[in-house]
N, C-alpha and C. Protein backbone atom coordinates (compact mmCIF):
# COMPACT_ATOMS: atom_id res chain seq x y z
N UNK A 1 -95.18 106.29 94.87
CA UNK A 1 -95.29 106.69 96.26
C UNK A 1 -94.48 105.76 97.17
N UNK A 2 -94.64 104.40 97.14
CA UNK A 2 -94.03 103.11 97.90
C UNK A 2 -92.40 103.49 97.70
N UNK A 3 -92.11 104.16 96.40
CA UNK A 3 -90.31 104.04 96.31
C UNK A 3 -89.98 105.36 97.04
N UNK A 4 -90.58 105.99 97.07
CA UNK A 4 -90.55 107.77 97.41
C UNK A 4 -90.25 107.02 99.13
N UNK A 5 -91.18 106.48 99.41
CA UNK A 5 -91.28 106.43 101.16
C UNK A 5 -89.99 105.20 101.15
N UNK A 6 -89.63 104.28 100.19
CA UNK A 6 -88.79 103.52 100.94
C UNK A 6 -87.48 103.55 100.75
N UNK A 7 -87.10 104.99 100.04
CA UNK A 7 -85.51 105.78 100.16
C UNK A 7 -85.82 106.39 100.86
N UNK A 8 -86.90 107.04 101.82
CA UNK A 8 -87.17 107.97 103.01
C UNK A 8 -86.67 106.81 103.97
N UNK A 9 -87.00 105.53 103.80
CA UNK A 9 -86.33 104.72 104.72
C UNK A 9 -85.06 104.33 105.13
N UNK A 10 -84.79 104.19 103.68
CA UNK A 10 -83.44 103.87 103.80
C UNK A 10 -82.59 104.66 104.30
N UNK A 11 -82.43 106.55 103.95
CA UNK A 11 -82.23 107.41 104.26
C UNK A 11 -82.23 107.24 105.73
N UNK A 12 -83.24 107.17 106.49
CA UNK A 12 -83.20 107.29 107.79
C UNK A 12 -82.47 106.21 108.52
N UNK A 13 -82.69 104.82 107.85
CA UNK A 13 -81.77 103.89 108.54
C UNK A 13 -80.42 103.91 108.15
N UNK A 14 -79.86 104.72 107.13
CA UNK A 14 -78.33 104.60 107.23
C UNK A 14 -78.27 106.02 108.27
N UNK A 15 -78.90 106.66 108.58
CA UNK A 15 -78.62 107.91 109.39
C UNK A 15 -78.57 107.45 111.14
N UNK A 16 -79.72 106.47 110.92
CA UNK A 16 -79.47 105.86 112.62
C UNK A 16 -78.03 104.92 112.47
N UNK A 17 -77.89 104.01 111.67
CA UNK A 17 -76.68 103.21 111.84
C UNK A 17 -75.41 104.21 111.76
N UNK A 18 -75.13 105.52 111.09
CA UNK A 18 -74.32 105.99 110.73
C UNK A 18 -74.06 106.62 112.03
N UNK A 19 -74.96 107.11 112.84
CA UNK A 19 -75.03 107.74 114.15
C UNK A 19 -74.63 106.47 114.93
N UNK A 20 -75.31 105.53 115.48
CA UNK A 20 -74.67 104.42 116.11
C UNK A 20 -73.68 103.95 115.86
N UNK A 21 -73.20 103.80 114.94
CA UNK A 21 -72.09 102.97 114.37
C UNK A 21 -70.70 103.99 114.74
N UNK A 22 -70.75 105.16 114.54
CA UNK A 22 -69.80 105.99 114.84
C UNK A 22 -69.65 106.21 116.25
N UNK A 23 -70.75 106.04 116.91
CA UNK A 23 -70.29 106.42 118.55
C UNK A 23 -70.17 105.06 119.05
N UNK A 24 -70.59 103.69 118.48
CA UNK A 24 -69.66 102.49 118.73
C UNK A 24 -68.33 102.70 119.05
N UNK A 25 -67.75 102.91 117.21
CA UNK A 25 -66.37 103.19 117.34
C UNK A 25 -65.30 103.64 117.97
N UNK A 26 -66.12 104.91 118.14
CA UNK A 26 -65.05 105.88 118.68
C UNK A 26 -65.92 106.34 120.40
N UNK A 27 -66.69 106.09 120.85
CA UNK A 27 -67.24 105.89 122.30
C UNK A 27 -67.87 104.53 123.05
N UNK A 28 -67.16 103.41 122.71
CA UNK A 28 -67.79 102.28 123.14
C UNK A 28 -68.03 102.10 124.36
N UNK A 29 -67.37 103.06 125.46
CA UNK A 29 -67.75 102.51 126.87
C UNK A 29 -68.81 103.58 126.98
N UNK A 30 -69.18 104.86 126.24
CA UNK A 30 -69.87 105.48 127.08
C UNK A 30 -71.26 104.85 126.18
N UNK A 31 -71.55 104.62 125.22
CA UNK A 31 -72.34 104.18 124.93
C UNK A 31 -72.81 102.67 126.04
N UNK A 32 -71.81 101.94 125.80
CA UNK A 32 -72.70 100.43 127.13
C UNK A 32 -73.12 100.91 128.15
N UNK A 33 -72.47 102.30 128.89
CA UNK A 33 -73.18 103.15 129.69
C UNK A 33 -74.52 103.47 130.12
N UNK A 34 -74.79 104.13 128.29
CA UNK A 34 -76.00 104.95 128.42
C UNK A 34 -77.50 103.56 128.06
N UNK A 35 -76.79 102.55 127.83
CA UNK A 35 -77.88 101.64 127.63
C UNK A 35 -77.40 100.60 129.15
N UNK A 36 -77.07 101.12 130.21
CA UNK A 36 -77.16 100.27 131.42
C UNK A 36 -76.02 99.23 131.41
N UNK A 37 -75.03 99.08 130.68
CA UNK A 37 -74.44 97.85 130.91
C UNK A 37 -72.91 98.38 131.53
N UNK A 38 -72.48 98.02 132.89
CA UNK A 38 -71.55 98.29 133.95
C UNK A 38 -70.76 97.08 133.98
N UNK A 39 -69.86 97.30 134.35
CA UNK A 39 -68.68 96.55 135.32
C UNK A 39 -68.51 95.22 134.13
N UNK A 40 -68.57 95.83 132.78
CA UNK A 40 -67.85 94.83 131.63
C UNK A 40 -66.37 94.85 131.94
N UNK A 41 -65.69 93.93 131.14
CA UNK A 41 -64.36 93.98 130.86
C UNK A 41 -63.83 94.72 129.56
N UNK A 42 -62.58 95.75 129.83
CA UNK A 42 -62.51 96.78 128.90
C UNK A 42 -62.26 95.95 127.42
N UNK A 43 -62.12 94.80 127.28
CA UNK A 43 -62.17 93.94 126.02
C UNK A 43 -63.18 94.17 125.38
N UNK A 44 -64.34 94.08 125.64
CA UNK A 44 -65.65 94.18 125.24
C UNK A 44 -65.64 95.47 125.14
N UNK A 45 -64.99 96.36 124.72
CA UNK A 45 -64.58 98.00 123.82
C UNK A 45 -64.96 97.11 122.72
N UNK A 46 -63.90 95.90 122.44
CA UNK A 46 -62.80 95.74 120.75
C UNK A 46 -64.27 95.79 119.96
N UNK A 47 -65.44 94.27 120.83
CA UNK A 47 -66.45 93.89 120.07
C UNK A 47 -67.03 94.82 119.65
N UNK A 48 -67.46 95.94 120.64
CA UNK A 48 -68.49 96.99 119.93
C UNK A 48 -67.88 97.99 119.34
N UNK A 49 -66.31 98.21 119.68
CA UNK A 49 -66.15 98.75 118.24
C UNK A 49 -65.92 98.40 116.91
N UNK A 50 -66.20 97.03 116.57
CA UNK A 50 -66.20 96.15 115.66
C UNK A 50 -67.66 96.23 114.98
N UNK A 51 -68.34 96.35 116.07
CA UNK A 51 -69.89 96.34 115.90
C UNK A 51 -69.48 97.86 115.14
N UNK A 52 -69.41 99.09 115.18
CA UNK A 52 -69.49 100.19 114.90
C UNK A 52 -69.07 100.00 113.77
N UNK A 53 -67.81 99.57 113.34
CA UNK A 53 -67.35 99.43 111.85
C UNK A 53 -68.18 98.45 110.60
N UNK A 54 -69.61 97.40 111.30
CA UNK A 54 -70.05 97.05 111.21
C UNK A 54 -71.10 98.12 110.22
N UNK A 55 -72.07 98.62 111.38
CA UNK A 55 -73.16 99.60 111.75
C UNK A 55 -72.44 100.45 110.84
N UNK A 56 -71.41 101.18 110.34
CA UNK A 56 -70.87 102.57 109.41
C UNK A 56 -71.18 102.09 108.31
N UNK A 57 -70.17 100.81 107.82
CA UNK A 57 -70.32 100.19 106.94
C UNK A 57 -71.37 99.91 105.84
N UNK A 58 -72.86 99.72 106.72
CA UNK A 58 -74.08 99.36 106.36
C UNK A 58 -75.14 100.53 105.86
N UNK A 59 -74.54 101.63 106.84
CA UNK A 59 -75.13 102.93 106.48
C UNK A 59 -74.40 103.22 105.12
N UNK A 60 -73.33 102.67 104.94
CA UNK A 60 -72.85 103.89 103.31
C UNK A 60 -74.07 102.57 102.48
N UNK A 61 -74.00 101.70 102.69
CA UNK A 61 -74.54 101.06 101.39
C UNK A 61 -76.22 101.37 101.72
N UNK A 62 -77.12 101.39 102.58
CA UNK A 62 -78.26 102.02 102.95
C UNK A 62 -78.31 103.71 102.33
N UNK A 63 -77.28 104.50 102.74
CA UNK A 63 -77.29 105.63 102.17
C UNK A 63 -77.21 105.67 100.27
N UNK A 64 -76.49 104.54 99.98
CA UNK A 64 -75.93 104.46 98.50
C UNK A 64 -77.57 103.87 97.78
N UNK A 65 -78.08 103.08 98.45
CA UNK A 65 -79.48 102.83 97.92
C UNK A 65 -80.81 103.32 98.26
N UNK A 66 -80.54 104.55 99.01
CA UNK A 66 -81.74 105.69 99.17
C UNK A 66 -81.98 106.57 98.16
N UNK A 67 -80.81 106.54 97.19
CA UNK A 67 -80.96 107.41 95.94
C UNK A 67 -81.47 106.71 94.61
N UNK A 68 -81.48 105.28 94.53
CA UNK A 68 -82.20 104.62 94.00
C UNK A 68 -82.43 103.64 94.50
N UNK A 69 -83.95 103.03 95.34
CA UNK A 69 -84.14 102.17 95.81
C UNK A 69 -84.45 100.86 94.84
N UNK A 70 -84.72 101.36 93.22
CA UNK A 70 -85.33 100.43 92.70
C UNK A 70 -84.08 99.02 92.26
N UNK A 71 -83.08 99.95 91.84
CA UNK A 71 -81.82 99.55 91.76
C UNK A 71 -81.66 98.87 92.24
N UNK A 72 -81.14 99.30 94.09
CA UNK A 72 -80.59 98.66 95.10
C UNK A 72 -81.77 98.30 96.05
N UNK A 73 -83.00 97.29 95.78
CA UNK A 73 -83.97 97.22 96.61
C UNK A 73 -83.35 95.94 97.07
N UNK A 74 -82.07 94.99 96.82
CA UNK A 74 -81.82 94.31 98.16
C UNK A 74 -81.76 95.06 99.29
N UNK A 75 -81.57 95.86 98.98
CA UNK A 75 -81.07 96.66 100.27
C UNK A 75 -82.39 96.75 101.43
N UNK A 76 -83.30 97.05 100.57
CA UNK A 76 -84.86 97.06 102.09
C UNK A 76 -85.08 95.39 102.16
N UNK A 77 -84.79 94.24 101.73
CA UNK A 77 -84.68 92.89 101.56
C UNK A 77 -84.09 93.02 102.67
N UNK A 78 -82.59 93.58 102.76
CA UNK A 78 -82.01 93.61 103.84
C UNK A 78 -82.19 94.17 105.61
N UNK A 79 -83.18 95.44 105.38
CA UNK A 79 -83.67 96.28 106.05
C UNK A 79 -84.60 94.76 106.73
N UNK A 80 -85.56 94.84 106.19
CA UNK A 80 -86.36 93.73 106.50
C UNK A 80 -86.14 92.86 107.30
N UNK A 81 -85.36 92.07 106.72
CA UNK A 81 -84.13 90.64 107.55
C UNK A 81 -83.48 90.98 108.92
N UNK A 82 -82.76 92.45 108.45
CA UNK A 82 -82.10 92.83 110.21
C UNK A 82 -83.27 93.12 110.37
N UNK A 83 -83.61 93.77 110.33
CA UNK A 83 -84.97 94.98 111.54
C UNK A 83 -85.36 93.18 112.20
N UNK A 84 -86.20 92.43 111.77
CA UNK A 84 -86.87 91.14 111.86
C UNK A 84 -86.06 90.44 112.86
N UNK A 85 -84.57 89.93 112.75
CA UNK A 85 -83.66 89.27 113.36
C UNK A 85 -83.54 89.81 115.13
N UNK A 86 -83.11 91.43 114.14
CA UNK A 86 -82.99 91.96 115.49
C UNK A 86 -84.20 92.38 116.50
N UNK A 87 -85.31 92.36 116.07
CA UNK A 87 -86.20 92.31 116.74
C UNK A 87 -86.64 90.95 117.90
N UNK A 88 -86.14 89.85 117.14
CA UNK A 88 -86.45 88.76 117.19
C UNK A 88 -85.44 88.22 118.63
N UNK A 89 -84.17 88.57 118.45
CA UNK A 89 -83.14 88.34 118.96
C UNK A 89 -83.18 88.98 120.55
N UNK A 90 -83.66 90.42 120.14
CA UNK A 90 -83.78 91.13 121.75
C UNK A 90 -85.31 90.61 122.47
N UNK A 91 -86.10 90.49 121.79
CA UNK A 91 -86.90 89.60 122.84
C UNK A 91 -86.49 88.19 123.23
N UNK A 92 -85.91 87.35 122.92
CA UNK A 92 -85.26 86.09 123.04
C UNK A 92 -84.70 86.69 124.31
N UNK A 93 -83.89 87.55 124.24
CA UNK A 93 -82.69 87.85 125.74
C UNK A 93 -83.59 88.51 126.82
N UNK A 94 -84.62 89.51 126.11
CA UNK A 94 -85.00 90.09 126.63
C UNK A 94 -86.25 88.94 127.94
N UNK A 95 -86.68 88.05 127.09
CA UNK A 95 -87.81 87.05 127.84
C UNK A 95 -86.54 85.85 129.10
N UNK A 96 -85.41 85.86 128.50
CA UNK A 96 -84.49 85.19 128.89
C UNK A 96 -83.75 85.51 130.13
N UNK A 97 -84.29 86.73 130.26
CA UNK A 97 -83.84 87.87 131.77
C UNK A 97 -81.94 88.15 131.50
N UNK A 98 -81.96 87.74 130.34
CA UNK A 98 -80.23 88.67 129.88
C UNK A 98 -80.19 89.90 130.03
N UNK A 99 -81.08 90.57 129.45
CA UNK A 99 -80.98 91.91 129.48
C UNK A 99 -82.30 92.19 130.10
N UNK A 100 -82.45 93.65 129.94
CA UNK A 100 -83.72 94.65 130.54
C UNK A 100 -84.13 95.38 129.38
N UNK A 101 -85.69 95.71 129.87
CA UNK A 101 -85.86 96.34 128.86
C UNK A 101 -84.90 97.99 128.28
N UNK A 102 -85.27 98.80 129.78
CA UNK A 102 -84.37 99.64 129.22
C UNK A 102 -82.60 99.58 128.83
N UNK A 103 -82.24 97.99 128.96
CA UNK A 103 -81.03 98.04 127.92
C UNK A 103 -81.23 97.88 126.51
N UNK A 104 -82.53 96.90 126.36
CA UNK A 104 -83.03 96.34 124.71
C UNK A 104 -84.29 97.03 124.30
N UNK A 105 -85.22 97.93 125.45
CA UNK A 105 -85.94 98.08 124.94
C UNK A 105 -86.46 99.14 123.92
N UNK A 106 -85.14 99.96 123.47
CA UNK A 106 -85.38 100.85 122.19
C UNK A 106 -84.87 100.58 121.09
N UNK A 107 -84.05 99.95 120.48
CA UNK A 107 -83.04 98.73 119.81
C UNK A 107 -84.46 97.71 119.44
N UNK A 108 -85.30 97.12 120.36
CA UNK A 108 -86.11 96.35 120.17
C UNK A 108 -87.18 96.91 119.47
N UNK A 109 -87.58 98.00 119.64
CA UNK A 109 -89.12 98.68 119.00
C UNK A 109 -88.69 99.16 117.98
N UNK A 110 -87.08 100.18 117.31
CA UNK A 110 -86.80 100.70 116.60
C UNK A 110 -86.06 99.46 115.59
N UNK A 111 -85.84 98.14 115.88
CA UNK A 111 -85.88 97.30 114.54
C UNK A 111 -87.45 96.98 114.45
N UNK A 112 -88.01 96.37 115.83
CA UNK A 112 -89.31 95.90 114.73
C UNK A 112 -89.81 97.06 113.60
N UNK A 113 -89.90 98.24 114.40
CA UNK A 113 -90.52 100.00 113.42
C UNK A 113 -90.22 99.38 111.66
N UNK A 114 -88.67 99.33 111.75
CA UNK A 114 -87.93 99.68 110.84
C UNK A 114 -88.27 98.22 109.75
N UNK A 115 -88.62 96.97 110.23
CA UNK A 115 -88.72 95.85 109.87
C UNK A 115 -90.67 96.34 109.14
N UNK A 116 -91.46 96.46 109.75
CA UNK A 116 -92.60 96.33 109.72
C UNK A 116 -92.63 97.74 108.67
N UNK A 117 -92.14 99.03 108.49
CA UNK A 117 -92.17 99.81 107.42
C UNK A 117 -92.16 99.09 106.32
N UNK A 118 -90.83 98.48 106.04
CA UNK A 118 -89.88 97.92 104.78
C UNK A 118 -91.01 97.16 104.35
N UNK A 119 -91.60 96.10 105.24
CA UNK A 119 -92.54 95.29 104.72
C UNK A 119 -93.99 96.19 104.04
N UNK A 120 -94.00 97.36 104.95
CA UNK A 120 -95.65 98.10 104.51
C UNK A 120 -95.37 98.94 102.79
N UNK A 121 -94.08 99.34 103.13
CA UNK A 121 -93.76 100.33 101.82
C UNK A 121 -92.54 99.73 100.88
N UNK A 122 -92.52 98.01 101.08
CA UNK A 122 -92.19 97.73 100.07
C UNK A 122 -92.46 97.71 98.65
N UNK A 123 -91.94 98.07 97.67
CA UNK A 123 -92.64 98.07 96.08
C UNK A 123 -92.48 96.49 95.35
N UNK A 124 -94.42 96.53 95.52
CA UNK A 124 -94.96 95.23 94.85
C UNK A 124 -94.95 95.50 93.15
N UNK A 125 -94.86 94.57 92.77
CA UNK A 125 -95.82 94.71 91.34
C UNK A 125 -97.48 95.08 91.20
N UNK A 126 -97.56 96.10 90.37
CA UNK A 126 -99.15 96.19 90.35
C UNK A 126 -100.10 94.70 89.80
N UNK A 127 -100.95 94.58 90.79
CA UNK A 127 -101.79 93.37 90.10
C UNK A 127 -103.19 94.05 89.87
């Protein structure tokens, strides 16, 4: 059941990164847009479309280990680590008055989500 639900995970997180990561790429200003961030310098395209080639990247290997998680269970190791980081990271900015919530605050709930699954439907050994 635990491996069943945590290629349902993986599945879904290369589908969000694969979705983000592509409208990085190829829409970086309208995306800083739609999460509030104005009057950048058009340089700060290059980063987030860097970020996007990033985010694509991560989805093929998330997608490549949804078909066998047992195989490729670094991969929710990995899930884990980002979801955690990045959770970790947007409240840091977020308490820091860098950002707002509605710039971090769905990015923020949808790694912890994604962090706190990996950990619930990770596959233990039976004891």
């Amino acid at each position: 059941m635990k491996l069943r639900v945590t290629g349902l995970l993986l599945a879904l997180d290369a589908a969000v990164l694969f979705l983000l990561g592509t409208l990085l790429l190829v829409l970086p200003q309208h995306v800083l847009l739609v999460f509030g961030f104005v009057d950048l310098p058009v340089g700060v395209s290059y980063i987030i479309a860097l970020w996007g080639c990033v985010l694509l990247t991560m989805a093929l290997g998330y997608w490549k280990a949804s078909a066998d998680p047992v195989r490729h269970l670094v991969w929710a190791q990995v899930g884990i680590a980002r979801g955690a980081l990045e959770f970790g990271v947007g409240i840091i900015y977020l308490v820091r008055g860098i950002v707002t919530f509605r710039q971090a605050g769905f990015g923020i709930i949808l790694a912890g989500l994604f962090a706190l699954a990996y950990l619930i439907f990770y596959p233990r050994a039976e004891t």
